[in-house]
PDB file of N, CA and C in Angstrom:
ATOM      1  N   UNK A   1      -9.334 -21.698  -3.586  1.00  0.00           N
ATOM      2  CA  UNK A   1      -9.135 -20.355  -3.103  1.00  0.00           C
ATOM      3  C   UNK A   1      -8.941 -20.388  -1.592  1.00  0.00           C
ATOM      4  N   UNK A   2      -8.443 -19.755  -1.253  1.00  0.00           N
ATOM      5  CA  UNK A   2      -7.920 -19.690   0.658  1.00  0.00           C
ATOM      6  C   UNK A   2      -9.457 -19.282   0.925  1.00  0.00           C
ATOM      7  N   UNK A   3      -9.391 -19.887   1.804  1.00  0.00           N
ATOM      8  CA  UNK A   3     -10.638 -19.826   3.324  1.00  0.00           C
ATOM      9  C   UNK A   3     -10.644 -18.542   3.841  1.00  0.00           C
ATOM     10  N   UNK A   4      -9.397 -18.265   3.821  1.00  0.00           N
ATOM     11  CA  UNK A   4      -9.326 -16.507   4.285  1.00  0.00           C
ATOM     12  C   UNK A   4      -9.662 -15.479   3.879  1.00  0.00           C
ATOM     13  N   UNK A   5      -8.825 -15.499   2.602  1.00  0.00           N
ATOM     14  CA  UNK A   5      -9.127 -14.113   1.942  1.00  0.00           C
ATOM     15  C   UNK A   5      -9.849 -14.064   0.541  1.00  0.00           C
ATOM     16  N   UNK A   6     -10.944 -13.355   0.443  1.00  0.00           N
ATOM     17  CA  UNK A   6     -11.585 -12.910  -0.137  1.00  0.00           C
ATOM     18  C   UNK A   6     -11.398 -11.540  -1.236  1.00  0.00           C
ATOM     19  N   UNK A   7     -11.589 -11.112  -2.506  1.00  0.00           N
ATOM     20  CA  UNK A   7     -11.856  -9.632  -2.913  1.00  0.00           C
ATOM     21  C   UNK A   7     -12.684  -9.480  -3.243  1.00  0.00           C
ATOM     22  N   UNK A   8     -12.825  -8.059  -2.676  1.00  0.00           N
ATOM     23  CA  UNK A   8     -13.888  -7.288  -2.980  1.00  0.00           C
ATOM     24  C   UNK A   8     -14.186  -7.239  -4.982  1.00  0.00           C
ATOM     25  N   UNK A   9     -14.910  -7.979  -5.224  1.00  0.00           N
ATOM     26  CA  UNK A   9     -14.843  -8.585  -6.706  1.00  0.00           C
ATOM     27  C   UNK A   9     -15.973  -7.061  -7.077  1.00  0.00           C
ATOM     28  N   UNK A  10     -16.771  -6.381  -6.639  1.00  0.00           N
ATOM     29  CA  UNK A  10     -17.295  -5.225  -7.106  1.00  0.00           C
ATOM     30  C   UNK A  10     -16.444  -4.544  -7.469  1.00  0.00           C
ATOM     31  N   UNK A  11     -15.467  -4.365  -6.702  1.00  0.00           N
ATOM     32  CA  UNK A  11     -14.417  -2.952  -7.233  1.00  0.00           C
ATOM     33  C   UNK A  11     -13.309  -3.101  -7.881  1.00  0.00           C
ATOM     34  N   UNK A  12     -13.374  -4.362  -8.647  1.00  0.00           N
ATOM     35  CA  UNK A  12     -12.207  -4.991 -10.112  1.00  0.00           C
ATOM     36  C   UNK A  12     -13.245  -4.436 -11.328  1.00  0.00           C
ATOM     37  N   UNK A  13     -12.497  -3.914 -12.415  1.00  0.00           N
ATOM     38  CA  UNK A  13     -12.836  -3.686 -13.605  1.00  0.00           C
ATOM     39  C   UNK A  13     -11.339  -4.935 -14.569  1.00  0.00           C
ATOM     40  N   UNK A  14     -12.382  -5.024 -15.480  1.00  0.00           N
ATOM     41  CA  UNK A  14     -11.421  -5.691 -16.862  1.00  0.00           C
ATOM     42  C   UNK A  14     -11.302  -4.057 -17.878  1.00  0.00           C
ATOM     43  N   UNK A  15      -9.820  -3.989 -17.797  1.00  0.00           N
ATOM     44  CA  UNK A  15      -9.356  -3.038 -18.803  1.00  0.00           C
ATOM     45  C   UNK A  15      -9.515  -4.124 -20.159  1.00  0.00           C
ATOM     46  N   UNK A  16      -8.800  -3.181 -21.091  1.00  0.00           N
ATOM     47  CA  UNK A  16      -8.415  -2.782 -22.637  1.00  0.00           C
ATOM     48  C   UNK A  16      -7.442  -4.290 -22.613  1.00  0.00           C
ATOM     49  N   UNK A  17      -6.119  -4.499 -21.903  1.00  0.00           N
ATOM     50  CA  UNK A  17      -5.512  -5.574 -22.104  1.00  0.00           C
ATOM     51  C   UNK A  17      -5.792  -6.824 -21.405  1.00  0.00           C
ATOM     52  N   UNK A  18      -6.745  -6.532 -20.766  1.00  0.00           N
ATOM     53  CA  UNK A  18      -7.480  -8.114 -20.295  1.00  0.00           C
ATOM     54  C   UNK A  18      -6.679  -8.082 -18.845  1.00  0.00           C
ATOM     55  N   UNK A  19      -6.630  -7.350 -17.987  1.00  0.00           N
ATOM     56  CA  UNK A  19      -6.119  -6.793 -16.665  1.00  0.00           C
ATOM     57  C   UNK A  19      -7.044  -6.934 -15.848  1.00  0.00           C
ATOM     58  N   UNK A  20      -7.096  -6.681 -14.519  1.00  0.00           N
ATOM     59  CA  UNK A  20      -8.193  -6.356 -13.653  1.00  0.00           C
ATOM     60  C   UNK A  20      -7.448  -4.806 -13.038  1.00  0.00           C
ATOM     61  N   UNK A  21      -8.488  -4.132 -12.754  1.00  0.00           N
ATOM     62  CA  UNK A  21      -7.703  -2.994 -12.071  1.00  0.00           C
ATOM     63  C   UNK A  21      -8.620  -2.597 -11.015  1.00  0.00           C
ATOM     64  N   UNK A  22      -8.584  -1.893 -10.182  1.00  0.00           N
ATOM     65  CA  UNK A  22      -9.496  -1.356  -8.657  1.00  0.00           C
ATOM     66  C   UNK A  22      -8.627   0.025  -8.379  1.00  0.00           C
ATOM     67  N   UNK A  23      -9.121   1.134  -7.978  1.00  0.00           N
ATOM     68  CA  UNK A  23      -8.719   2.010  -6.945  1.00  0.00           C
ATOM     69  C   UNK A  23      -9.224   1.710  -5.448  1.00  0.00           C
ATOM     70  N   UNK A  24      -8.193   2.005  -4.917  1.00  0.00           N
ATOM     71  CA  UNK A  24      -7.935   1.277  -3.267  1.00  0.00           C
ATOM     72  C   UNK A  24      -7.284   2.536  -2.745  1.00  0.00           C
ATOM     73  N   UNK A  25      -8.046   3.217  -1.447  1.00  0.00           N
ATOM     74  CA  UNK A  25      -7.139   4.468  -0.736  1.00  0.00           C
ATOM     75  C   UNK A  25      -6.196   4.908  -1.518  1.00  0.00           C
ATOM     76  N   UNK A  26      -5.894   5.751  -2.630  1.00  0.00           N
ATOM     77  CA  UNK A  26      -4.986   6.054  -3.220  1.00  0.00           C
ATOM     78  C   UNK A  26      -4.100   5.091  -4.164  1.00  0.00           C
ATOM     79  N   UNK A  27      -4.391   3.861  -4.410  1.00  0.00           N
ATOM     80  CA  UNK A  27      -3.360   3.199  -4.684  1.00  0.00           C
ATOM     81  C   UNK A  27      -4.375   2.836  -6.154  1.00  0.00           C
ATOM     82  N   UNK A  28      -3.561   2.513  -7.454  1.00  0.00           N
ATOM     83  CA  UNK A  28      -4.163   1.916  -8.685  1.00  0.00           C
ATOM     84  C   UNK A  28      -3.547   0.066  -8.325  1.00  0.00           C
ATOM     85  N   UNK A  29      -4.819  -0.230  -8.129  1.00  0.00           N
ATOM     86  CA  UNK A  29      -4.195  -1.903  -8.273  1.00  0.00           C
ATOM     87  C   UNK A  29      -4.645  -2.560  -9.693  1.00  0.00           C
ATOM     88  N   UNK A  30      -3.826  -3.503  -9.740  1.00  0.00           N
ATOM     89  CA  UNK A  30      -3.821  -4.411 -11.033  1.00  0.00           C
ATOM     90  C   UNK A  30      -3.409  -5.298 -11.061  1.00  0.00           C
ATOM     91  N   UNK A  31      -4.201  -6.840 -11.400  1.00  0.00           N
ATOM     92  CA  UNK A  31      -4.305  -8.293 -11.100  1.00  0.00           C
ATOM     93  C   UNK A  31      -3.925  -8.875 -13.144  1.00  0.00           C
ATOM     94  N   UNK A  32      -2.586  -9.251 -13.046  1.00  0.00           N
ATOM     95  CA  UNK A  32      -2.726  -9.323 -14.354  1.00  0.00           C
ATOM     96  C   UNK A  32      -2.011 -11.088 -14.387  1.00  0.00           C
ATOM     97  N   UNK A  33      -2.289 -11.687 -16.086  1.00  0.00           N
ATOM     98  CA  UNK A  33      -2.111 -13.473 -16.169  1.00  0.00           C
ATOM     99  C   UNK A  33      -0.534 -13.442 -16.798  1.00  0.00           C
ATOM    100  N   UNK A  34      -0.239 -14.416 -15.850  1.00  0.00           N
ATOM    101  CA  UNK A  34       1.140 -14.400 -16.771  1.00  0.00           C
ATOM    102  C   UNK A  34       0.788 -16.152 -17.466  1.00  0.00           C
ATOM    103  N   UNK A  35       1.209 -16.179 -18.503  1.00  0.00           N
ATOM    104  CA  UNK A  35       1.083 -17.775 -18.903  1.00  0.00           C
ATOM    105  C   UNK A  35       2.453 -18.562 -18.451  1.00  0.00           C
ATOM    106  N   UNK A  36       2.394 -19.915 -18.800  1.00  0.00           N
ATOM    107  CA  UNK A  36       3.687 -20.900 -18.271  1.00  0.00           C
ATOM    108  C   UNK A  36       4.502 -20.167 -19.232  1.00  0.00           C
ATOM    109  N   UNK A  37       5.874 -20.395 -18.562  1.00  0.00           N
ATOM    110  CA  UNK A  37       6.944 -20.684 -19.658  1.00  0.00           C
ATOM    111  C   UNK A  37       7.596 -21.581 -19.012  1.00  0.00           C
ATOM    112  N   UNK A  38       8.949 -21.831 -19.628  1.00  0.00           N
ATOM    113  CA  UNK A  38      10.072 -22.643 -19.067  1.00  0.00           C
ATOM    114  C   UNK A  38      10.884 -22.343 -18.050  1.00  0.00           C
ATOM    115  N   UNK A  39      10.580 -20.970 -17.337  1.00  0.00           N
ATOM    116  CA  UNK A  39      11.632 -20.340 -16.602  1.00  0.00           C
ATOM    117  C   UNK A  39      10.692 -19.919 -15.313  1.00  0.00           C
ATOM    118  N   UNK A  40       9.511 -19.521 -16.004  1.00  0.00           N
ATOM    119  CA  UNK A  40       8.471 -19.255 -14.717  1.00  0.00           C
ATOM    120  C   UNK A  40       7.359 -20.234 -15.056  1.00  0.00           C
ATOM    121  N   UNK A  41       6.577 -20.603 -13.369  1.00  0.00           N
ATOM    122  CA  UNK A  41       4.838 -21.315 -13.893  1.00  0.00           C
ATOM    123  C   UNK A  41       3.668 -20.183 -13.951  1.00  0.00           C
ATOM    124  N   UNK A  42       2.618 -20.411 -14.504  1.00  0.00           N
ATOM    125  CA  UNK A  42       1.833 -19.509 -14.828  1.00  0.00           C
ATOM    126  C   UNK A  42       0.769 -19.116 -13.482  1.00  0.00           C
ATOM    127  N   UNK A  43       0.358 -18.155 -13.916  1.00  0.00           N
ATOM    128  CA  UNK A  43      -0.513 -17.667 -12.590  1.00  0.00           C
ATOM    129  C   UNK A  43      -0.903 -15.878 -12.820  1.00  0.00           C
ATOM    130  N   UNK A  44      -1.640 -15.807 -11.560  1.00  0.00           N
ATOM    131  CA  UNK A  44      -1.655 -14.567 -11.145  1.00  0.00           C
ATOM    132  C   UNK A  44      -1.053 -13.612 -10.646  1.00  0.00           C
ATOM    133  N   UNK A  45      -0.420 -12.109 -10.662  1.00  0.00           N
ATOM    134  CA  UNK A  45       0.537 -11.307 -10.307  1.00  0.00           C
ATOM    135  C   UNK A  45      -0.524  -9.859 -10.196  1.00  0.00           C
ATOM    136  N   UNK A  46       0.408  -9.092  -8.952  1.00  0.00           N
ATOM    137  CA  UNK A  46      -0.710  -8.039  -8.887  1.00  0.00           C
ATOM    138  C   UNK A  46       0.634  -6.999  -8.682  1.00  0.00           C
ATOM    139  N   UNK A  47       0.394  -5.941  -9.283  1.00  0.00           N
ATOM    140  CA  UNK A  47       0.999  -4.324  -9.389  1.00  0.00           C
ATOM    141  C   UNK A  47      -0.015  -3.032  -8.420  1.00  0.00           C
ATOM    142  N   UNK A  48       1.068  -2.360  -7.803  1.00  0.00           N
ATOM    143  CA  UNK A  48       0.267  -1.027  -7.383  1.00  0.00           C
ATOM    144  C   UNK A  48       0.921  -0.074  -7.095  1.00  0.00           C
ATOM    145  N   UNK A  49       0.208   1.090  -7.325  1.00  0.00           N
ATOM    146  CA  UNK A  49       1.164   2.438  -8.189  1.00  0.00           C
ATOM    147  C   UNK A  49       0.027   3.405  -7.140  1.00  0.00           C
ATOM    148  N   UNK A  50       0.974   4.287  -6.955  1.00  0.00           N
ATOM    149  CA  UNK A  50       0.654   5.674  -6.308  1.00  0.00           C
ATOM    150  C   UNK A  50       1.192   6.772  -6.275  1.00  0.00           C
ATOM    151  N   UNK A  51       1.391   8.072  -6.745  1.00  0.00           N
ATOM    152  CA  UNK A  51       2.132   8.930  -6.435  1.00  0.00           C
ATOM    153  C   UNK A  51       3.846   8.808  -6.820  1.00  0.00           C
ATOM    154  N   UNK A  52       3.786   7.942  -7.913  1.00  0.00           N
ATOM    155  CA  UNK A  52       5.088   7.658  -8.584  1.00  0.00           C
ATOM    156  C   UNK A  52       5.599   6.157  -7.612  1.00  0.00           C
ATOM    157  N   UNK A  53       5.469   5.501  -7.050  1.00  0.00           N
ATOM    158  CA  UNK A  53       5.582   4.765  -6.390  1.00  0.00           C
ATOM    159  C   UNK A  53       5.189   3.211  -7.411  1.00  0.00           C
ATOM    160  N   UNK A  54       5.765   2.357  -7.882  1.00  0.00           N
ATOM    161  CA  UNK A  54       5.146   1.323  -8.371  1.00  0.00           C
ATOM    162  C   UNK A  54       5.874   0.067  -7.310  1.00  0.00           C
ATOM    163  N   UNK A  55       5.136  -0.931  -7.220  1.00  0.00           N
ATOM    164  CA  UNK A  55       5.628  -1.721  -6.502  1.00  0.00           C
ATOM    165  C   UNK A  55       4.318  -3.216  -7.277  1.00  0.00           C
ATOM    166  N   UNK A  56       5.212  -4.757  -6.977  1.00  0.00           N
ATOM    167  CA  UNK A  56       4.680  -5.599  -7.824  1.00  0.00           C
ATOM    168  C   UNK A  56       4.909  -7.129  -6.507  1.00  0.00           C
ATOM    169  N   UNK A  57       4.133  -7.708  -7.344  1.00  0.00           N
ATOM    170  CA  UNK A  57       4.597  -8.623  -6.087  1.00  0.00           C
ATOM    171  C   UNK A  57       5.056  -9.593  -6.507  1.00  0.00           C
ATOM    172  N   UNK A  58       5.644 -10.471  -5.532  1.00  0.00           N
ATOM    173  CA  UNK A  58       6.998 -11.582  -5.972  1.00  0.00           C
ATOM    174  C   UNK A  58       6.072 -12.898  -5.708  1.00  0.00           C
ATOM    175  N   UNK A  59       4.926 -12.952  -5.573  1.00  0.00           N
ATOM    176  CA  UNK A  59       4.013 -14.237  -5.528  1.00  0.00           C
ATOM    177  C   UNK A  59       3.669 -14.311  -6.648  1.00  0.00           C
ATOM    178  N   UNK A  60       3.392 -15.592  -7.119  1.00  0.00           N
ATOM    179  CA  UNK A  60       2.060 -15.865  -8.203  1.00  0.00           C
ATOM    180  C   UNK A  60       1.157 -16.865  -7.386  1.00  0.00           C
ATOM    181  N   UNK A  61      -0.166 -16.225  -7.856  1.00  0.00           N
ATOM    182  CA  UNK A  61      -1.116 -17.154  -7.621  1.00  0.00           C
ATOM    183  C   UNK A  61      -1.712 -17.707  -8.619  1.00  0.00           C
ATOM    184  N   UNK A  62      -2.654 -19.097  -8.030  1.00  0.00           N
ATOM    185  CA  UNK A  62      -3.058 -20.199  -8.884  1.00  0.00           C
ATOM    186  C   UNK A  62      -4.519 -19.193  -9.261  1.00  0.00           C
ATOM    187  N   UNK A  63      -5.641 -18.676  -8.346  1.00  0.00           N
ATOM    188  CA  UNK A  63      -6.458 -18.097  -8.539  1.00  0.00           C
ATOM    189  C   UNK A  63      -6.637 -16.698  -8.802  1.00  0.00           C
ATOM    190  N   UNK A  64      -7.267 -16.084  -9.128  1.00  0.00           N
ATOM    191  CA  UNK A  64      -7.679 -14.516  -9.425  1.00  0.00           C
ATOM    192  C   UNK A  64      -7.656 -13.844  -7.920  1.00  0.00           C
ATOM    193  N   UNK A  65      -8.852 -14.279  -7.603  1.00  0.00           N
ATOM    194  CA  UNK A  65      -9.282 -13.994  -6.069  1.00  0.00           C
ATOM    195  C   UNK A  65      -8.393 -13.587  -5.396  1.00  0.00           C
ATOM    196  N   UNK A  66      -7.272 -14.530  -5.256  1.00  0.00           N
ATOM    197  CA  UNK A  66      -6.135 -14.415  -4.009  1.00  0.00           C
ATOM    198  C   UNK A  66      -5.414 -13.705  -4.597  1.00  0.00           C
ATOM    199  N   UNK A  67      -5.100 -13.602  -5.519  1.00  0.00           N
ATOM    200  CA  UNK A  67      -4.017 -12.361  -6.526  1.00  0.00           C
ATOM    201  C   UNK A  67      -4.871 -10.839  -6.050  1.00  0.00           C
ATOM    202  N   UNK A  68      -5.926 -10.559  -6.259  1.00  0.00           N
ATOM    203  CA  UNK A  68      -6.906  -9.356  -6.148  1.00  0.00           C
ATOM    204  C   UNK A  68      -6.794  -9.286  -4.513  1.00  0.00           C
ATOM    205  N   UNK A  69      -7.131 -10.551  -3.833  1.00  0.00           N
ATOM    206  CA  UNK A  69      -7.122 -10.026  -1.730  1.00  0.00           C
ATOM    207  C   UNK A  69      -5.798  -9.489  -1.194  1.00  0.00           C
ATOM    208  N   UNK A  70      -4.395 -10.318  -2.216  1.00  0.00           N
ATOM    209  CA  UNK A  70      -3.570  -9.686  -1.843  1.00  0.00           C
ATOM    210  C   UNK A  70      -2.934  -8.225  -1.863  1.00  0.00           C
ATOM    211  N   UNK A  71      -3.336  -7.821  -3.275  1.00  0.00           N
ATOM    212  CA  UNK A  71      -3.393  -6.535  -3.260  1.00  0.00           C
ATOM    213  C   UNK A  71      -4.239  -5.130  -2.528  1.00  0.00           C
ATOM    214  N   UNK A  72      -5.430  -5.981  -2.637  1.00  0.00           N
ATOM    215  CA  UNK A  72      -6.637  -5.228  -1.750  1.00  0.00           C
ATOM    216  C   UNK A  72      -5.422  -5.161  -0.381  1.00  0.00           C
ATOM    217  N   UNK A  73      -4.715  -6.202   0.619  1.00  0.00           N
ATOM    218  CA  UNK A  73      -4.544  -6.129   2.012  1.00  0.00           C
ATOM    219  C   UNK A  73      -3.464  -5.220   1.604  1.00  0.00           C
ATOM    220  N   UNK A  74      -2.587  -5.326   0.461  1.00  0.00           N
ATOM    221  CA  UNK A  74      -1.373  -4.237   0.603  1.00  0.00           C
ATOM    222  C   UNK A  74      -2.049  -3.150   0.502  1.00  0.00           C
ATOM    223  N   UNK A  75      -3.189  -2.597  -0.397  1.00  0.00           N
ATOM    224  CA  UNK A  75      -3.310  -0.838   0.017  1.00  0.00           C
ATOM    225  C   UNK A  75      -4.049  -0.587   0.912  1.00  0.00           C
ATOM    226  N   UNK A  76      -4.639  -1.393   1.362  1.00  0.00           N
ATOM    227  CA  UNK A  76      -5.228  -0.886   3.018  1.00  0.00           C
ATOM    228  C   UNK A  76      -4.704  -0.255   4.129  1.00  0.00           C
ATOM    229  N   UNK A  77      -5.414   0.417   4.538  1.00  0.00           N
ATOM    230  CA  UNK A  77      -4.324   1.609   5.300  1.00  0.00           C
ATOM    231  C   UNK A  77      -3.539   0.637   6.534  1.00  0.00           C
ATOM    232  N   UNK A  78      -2.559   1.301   6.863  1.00  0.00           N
ATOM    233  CA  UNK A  78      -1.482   0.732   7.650  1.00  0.00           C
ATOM    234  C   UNK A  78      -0.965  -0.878   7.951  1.00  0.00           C
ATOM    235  N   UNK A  79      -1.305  -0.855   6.524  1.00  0.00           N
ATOM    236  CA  UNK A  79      -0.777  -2.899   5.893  1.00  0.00           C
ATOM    237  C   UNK A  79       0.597  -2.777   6.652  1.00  0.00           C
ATOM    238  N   UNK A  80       1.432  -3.623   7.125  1.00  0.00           N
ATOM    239  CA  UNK A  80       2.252  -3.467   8.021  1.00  0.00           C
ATOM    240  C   UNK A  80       3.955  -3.870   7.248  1.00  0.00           C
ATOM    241  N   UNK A  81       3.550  -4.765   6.447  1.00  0.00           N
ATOM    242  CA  UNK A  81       4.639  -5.068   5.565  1.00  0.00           C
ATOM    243  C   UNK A  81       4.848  -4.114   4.370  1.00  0.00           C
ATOM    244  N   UNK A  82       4.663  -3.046   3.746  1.00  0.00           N
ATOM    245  CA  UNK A  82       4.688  -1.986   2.927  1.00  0.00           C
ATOM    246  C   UNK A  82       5.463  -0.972   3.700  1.00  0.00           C
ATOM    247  N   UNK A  83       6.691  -0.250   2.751  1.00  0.00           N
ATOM    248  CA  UNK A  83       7.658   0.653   3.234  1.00  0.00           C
ATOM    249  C   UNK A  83       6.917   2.044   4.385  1.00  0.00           C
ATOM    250  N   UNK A  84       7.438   2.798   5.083  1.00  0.00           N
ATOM    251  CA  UNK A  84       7.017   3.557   5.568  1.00  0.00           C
ATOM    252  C   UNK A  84       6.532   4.923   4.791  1.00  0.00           C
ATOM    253  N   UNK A  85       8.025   4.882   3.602  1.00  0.00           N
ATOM    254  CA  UNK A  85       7.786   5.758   2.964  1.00  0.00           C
ATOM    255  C   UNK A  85       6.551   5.756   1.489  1.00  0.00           C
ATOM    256  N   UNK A  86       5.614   4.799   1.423  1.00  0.00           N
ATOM    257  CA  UNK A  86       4.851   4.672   0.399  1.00  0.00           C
ATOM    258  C   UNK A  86       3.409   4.699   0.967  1.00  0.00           C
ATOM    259  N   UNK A  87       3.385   5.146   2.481  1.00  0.00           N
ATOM    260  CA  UNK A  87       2.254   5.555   3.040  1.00  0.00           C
ATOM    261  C   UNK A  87       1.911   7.120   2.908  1.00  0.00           C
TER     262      UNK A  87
END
């Protein structure tokens, strides 16, 4: 796991499809497993939705953790790489 970043592992729930989800300042986050295939490698992927707004991210990670910090840093207020208009 990175030295850096950390999540806040209190404020993940396991849904119904085996997801992680958190509310973050307005935003629904969600840390979900993709398995290997032949076209992609397997890992972690995180989604977050607000106000009709969905947005997903183009990383996979090897760990949970870093899949969950990354999302935690995108809905944090004035994350700097997130559109202007999804603030």
């Amino acid at each position: 796991m990175s030295a850096l970043m950390h999540a806040t592992m209190s404020a993940w729930n396991r849904d119904e499809t085996g997801a992680y989800t958190a509310e973050m300042n307005g935003w629904t986050l969600r840390v979900k497993w993709r398995p290997e295939s032949t076209e992609d490698r397997r890992g972690f992927w995180w989604e977050a939705d607000r106000a009709g707004t969905h947005l997903a991210s183009s990383e996979i990670h090897e760990e949970i953790e870093v899949a969950m910090a990354h999302a935690e840093e995108f809905a944090a207020p004035g994350y700097p790489h997130r559109k202007a208009e999804t603030d």
